[in-house]
C-alpha atoms as a PDB file:
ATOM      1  CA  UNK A   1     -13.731 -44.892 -16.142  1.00  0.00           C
ATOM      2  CA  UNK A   2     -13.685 -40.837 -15.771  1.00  0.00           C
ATOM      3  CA  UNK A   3     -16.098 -38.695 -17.584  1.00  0.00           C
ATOM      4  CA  UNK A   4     -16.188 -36.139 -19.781  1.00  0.00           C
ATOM      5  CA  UNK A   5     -13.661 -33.282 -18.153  1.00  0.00           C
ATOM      6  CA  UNK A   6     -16.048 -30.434 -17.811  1.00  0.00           C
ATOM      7  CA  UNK A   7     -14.927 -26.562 -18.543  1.00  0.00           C
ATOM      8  CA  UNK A   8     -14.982 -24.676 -15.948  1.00  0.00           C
ATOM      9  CA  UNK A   9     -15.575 -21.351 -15.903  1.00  0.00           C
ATOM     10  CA  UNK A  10     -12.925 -18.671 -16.042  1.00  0.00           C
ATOM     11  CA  UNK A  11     -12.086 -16.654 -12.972  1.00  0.00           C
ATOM     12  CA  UNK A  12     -11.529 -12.563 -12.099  1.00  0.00           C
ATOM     13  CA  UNK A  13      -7.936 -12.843 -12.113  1.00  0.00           C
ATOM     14  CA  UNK A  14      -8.128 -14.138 -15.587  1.00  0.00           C
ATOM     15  CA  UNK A  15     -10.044 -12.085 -17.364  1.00  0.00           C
ATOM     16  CA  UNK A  16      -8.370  -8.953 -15.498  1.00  0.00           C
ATOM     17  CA  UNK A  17      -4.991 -10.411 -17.066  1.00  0.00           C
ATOM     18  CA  UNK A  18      -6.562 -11.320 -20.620  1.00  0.00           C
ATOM     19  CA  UNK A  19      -7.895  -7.994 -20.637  1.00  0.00           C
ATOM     20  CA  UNK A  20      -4.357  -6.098 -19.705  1.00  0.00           C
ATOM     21  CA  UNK A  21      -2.695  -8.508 -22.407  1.00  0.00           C
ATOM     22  CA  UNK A  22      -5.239  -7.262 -25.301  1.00  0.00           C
ATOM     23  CA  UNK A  23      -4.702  -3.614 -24.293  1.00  0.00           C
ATOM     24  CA  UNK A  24      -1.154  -3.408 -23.622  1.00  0.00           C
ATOM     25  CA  UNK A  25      -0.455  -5.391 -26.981  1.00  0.00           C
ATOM     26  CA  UNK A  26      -2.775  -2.896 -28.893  1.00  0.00           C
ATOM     27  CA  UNK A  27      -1.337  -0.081 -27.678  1.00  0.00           C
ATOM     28  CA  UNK A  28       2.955  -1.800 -28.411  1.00  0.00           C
ATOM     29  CA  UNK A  29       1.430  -2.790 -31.933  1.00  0.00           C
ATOM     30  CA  UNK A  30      -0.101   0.882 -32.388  1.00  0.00           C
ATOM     31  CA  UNK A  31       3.730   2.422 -31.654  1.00  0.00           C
ATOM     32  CA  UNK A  32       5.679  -0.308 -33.798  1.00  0.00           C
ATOM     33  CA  UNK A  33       3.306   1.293 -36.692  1.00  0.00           C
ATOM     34  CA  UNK A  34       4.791   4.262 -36.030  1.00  0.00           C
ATOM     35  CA  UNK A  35       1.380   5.962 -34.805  1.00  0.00           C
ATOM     36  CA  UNK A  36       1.029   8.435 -31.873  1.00  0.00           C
ATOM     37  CA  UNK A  37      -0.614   7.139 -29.044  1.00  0.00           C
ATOM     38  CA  UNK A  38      -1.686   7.741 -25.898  1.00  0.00           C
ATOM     39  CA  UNK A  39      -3.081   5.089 -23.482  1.00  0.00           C
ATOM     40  CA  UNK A  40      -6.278   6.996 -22.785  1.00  0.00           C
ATOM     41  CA  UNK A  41      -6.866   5.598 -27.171  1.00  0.00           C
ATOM     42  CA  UNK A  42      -6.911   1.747 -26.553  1.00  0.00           C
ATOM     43  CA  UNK A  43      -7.874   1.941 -22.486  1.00  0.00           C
ATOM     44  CA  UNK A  44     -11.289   1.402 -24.309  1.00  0.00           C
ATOM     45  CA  UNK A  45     -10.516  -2.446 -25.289  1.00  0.00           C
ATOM     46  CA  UNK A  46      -9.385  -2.919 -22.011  1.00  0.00           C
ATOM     47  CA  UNK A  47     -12.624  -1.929 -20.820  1.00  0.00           C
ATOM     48  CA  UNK A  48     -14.632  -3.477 -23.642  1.00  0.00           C
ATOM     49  CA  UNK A  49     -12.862  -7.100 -22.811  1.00  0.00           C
ATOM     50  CA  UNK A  50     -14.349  -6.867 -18.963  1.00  0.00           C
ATOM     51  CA  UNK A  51     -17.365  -5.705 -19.746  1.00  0.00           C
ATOM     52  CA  UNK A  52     -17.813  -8.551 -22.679  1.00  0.00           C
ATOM     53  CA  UNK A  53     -15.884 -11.802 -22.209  1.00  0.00           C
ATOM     54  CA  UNK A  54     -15.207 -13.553 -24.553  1.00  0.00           C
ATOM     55  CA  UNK A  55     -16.193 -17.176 -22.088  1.00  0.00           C
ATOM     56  CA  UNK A  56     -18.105 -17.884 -19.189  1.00  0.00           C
ATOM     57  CA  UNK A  57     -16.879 -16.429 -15.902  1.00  0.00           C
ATOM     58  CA  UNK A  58     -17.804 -16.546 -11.801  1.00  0.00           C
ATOM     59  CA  UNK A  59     -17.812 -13.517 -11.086  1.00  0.00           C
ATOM     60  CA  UNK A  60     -17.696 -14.222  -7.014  1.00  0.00           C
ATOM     61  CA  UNK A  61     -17.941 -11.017  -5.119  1.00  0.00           C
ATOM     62  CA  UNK A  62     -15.781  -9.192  -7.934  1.00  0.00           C
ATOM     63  CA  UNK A  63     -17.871  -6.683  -9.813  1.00  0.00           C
ATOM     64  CA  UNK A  64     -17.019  -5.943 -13.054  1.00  0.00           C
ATOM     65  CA  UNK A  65     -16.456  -2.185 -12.102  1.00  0.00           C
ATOM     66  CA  UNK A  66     -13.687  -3.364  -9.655  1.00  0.00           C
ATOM     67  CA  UNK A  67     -12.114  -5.788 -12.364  1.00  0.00           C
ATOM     68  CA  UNK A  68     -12.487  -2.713 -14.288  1.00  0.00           C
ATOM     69  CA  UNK A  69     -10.624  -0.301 -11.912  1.00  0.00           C
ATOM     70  CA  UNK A  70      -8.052  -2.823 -11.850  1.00  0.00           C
ATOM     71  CA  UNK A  71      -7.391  -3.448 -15.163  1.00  0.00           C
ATOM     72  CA  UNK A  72      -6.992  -0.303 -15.983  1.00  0.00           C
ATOM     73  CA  UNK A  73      -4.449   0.860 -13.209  1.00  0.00           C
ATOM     74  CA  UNK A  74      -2.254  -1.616 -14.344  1.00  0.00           C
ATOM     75  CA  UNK A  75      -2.630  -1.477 -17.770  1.00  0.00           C
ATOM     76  CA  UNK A  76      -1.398   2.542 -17.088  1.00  0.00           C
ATOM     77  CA  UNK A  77       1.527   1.637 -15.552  1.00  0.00           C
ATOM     78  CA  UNK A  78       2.747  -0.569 -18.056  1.00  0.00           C
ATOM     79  CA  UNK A  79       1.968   1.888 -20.750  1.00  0.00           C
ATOM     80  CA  UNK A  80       4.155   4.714 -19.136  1.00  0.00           C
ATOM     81  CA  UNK A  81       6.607   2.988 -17.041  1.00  0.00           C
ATOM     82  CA  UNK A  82       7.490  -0.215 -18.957  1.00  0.00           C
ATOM     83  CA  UNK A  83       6.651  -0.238 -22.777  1.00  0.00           C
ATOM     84  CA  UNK A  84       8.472   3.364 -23.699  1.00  0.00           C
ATOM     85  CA  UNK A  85      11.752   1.656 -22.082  1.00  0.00           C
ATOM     86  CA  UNK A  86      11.596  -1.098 -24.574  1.00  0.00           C
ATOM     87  CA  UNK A  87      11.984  -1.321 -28.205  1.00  0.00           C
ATOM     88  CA  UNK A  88       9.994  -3.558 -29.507  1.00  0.00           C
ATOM     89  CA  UNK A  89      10.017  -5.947 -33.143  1.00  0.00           C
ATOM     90  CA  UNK A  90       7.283  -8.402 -32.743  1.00  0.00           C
ATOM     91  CA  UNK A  91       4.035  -8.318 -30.782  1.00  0.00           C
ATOM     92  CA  UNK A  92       1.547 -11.243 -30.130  1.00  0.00           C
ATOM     93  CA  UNK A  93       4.075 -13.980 -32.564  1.00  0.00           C
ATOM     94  CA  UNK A  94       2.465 -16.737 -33.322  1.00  0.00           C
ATOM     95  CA  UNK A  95       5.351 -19.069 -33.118  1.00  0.00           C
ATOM     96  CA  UNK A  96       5.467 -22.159 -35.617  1.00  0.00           C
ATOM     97  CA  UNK A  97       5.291 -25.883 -33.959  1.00  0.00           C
ATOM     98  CA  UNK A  98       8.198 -27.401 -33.073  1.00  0.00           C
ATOM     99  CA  UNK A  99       8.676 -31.141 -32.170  1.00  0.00           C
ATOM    100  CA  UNK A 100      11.507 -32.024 -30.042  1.00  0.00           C
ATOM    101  CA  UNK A 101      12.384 -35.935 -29.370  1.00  0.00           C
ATOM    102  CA  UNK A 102      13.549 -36.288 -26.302  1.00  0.00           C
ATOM    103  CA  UNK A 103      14.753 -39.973 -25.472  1.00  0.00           C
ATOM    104  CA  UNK A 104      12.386 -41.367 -28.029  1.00  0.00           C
ATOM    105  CA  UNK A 105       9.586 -39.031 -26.774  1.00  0.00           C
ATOM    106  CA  UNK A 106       8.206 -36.647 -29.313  1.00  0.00           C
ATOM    107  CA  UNK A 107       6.888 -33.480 -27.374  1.00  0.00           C
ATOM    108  CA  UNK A 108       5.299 -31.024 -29.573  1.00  0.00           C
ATOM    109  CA  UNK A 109       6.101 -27.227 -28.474  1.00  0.00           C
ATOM    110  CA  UNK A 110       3.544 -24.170 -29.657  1.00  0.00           C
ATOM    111  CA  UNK A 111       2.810 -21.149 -28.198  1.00  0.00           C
ATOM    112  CA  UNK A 112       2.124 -17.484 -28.764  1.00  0.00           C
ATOM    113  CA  UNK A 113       4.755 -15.169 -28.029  1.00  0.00           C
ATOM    114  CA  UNK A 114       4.042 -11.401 -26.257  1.00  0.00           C
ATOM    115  CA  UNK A 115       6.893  -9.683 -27.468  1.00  0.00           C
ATOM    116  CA  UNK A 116       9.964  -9.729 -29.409  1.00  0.00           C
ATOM    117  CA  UNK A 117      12.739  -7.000 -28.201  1.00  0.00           C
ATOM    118  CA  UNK A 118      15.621  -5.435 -29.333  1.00  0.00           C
ATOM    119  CA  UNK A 119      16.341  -3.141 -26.935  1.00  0.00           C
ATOM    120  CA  UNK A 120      15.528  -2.668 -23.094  1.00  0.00           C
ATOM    121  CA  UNK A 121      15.942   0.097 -20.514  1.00  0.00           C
ATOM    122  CA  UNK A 122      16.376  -2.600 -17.913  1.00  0.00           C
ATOM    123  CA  UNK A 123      19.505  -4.674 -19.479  1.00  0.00           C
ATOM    124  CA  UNK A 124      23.306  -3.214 -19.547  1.00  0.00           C
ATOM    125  CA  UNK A 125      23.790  -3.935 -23.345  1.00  0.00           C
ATOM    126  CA  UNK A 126      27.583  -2.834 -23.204  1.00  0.00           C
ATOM    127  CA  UNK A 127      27.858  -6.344 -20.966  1.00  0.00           C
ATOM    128  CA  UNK A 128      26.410  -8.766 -23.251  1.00  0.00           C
ATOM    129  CA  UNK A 129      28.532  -9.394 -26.778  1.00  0.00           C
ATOM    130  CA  UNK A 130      25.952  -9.273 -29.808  1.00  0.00           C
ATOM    131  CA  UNK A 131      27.359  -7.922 -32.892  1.00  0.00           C
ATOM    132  CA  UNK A 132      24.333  -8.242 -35.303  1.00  0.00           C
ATOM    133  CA  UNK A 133      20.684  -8.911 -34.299  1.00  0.00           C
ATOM    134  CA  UNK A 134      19.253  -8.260 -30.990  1.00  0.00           C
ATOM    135  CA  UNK A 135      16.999 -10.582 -30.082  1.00  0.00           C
ATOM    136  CA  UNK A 136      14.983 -11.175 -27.029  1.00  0.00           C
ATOM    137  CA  UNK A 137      11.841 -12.161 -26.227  1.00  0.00           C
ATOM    138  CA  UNK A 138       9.480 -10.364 -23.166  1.00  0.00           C
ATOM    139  CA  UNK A 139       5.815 -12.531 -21.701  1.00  0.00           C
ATOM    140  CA  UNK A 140       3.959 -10.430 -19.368  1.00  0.00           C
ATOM    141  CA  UNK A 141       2.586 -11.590 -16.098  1.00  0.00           C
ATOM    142  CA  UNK A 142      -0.174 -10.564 -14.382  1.00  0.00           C
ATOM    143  CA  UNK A 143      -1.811 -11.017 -10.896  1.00  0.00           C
ATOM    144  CA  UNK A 144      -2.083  -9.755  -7.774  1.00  0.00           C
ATOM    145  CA  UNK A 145       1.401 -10.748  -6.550  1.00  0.00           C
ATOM    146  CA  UNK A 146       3.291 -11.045 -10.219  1.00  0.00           C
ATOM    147  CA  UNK A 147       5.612  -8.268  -8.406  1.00  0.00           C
ATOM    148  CA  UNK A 148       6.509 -10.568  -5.541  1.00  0.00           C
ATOM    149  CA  UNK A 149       7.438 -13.726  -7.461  1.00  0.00           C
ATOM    150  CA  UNK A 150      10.501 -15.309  -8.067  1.00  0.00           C
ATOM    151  CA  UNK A 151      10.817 -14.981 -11.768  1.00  0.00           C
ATOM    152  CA  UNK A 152      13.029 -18.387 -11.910  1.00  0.00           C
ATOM    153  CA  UNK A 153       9.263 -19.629 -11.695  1.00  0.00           C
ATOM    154  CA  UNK A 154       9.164 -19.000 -15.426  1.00  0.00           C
ATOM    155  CA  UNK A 155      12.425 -20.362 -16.757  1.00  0.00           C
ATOM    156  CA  UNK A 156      10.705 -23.368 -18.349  1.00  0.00           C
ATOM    157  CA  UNK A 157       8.117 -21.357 -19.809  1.00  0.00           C
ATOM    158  CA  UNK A 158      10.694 -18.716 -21.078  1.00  0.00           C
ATOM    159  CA  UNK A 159      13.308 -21.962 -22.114  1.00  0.00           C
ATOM    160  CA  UNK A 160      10.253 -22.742 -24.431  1.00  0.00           C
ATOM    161  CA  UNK A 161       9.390 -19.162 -26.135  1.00  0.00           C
ATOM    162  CA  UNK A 162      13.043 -18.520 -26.635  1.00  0.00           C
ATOM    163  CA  UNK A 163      13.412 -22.213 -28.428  1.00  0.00           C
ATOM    164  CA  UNK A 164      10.245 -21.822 -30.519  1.00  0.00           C
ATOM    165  CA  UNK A 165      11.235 -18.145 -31.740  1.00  0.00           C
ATOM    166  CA  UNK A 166      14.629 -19.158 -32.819  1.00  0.00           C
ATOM    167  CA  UNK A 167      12.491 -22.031 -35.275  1.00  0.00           C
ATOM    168  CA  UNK A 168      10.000 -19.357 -36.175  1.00  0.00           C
ATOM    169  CA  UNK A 169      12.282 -16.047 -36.822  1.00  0.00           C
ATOM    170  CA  UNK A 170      15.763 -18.304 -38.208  1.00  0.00           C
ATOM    171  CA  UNK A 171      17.471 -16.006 -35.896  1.00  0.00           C
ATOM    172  CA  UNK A 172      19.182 -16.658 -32.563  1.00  0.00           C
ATOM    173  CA  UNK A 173      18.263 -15.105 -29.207  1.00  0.00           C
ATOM    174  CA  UNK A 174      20.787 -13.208 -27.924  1.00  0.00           C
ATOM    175  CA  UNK A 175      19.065 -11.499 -25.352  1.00  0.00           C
ATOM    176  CA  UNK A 176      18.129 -12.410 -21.385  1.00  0.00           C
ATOM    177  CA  UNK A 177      14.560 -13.541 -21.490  1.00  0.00           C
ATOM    178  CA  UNK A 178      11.834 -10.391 -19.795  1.00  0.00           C
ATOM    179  CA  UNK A 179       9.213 -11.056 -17.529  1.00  0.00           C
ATOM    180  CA  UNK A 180       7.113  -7.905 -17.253  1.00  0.00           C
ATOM    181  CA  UNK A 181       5.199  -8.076 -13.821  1.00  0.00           C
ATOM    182  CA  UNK A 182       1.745  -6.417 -13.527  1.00  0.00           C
ATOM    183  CA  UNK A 183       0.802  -6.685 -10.145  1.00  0.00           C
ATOM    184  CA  UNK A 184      -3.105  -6.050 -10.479  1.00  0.00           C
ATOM    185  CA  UNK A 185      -3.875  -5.165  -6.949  1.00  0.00           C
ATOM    186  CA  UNK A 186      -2.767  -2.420  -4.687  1.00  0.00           C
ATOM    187  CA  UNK A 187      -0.443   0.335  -5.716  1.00  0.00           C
ATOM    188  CA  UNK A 188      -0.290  -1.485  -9.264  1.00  0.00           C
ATOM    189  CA  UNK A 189       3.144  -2.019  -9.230  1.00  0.00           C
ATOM    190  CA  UNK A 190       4.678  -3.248 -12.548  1.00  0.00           C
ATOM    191  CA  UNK A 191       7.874  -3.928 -13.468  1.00  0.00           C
ATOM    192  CA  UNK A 192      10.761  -5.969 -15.891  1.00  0.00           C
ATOM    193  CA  UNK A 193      12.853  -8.510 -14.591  1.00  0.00           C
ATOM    194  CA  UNK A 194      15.858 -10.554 -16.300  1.00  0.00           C
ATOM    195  CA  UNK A 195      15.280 -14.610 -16.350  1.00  0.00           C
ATOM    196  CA  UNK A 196      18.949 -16.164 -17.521  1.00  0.00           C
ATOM    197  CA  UNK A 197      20.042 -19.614 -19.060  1.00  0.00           C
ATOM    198  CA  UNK A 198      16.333 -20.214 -19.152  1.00  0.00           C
ATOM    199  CA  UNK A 199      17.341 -22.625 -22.201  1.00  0.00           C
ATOM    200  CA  UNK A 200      19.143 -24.420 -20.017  1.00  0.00           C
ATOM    201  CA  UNK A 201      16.900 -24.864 -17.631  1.00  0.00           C
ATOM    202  CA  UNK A 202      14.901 -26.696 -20.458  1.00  0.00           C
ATOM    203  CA  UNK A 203      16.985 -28.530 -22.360  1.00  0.00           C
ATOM    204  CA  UNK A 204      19.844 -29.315 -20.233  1.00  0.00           C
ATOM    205  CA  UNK A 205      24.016 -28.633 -20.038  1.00  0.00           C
ATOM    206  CA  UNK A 206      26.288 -31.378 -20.577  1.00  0.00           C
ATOM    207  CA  UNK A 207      26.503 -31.560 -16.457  1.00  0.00           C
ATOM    208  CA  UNK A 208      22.935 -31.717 -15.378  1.00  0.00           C
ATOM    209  CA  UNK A 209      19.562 -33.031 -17.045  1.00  0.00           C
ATOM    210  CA  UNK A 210      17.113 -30.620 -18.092  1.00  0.00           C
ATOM    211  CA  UNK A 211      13.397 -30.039 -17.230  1.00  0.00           C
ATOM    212  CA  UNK A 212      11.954 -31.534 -20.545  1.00  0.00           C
ATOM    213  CA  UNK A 213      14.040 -34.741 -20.034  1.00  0.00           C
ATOM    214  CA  UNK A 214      12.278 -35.165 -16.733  1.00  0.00           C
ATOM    215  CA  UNK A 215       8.976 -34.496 -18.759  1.00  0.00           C
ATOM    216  CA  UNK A 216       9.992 -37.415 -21.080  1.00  0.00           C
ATOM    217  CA  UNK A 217      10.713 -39.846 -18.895  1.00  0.00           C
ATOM    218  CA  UNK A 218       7.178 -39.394 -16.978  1.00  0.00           C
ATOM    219  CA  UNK A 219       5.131 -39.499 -20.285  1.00  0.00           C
ATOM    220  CA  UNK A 220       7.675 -42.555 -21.387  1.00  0.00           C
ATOM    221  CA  UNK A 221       6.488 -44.092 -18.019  1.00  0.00           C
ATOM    222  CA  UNK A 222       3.284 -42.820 -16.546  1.00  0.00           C
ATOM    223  CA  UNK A 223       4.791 -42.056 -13.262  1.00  0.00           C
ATOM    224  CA  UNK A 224       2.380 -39.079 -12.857  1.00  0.00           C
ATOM    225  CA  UNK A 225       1.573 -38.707  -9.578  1.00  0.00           C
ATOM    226  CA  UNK A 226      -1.271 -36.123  -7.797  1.00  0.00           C
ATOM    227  CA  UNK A 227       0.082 -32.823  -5.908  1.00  0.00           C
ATOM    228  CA  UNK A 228      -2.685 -31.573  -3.563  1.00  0.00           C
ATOM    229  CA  UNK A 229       0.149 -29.402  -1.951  1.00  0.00           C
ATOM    230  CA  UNK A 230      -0.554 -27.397  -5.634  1.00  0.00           C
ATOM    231  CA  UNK A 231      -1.827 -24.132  -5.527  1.00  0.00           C
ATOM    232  CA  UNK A 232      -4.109 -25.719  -8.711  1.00  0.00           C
ATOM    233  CA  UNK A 233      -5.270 -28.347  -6.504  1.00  0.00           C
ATOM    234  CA  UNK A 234      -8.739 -26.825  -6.298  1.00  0.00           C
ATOM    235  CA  UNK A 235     -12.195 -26.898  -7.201  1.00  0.00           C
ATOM    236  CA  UNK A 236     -11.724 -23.994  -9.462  1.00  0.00           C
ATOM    237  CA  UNK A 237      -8.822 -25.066 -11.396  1.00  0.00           C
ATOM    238  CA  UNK A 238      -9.072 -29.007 -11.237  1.00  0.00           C
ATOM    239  CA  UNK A 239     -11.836 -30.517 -13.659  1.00  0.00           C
ATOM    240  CA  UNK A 240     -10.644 -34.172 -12.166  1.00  0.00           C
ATOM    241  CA  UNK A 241     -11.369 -32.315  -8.275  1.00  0.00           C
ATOM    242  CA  UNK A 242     -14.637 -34.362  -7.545  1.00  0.00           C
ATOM    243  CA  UNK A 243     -13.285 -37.676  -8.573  1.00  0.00           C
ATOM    244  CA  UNK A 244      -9.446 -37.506  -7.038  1.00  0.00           C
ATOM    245  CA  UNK A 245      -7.926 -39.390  -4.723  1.00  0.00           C
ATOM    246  CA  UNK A 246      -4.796 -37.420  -4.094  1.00  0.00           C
ATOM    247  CA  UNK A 247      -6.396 -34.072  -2.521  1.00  0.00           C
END
């Protein structure tokens, strides 16, 4: 019989990213109010967010200084390279629940959303037919090599924010699905990439099975089986590391 699953703590790369998510949504949410703003007047609660978290982190050999430094370079970039090419309804959308039955599986979808958009810099509107309504939706990514990933990664993940904002808005999305990268290391690259048909990805076409089917057949069965070729397979991501059999 397993224990209690312990919490572990959280890591530098995650507090880094929490910390660029609080600022750069402060900062989207200050220019959707129609204020004037700089990113020099919410770099603070980037800092504040390092300096304070809000859990228990190992540190390692990252200082908070460093995480700092980081942080902040990125958080810069997307300020004056990404968010004044996007227009921008929603920020931080707490999307309502949604169950889906899938095969006689009920799987319960929630979520909070980073942005809702309207219009983007990075998309050829006079391409895509939408007579009334733009709607997209935009999560941000952040990590050392968020610039160098393949963002069909994140079509699940996007399948699911784009399903859960059409329940919560009433509206349908009509836009390609954003990814903005922060690369948090290096020459702090950042930049917005296009992830397409990311619905059906998740649900499925009439031709091929989607992901969430797959998901409803292994909870339906309890074919779950370990994957210590996972980058999570680890000591600092696994709370089930010290009593597996798979790694």
């Amino acid at each position: 019989m397993l224990g209690l699953v312990k919490q572990l703590p959280s890591t530098p790369p995650a507090v880094i990213g929490s910390a660029c998510h609080e600022g750069t949504a402060a900062f989207d949410k200050a220019i959707i109010a129609g204020e004037k703003i700089l990113p020099n007047d919410t770099a603070n609660i980037v800092e504040q967010y390092i300096m304070y978290p809000p859990e228990e982190v190992d540190w390692g050999s990252v200082t908070k200084d460093e995480a700092t430094r980081r942080a902040l370079g990125v958080y810069s970039r997307y300020c004056q390279d990404i968010s004044p090419k996007i227009k921008y309804r929603q920020v931080e959308l707490t999307l309502d629940r949604l169950v889906v039955d899938v095969d006689g599986v009920e799987i319960e979808l929630t979520g909070t959303l980073d942005r809702v958009y309207s219009e983007c810099d990075w998309i050829d509107h006079t391409s895509i037919n939408v007579a009334t309504n733009p709607t997209g939706i935009l999560d941000v990514k952040t990590g050392a090599n968020a610039c160098a990933q393949k963002t069909g990664k994140h079509k699940a993940q996007i399948g699911v924010y784009e399903l859960l904002a059409e329940n919560t808005l009433g509206t349908k999305v009509n836009l390609p699905g954003l990814v903005a990268r922060l690369q948090t290391s290096y020459q702090f690259n950042a930049d917005v990439e296009p992830v397409t048909n990311a619905q059906a990805a998740l649900l499925g076409t009439d031709q091929q099975t989607g992901l969430i089917h797959h998901i409803a057949h292994l909870l339906k069965t309890g074919d779950w089986y370990g994957n210590p070729s996972s980058w999570l397979c680890s000591v600092k991501y696994c709370p089930l590391w010290d009593s597996c059999i798979f790694k």
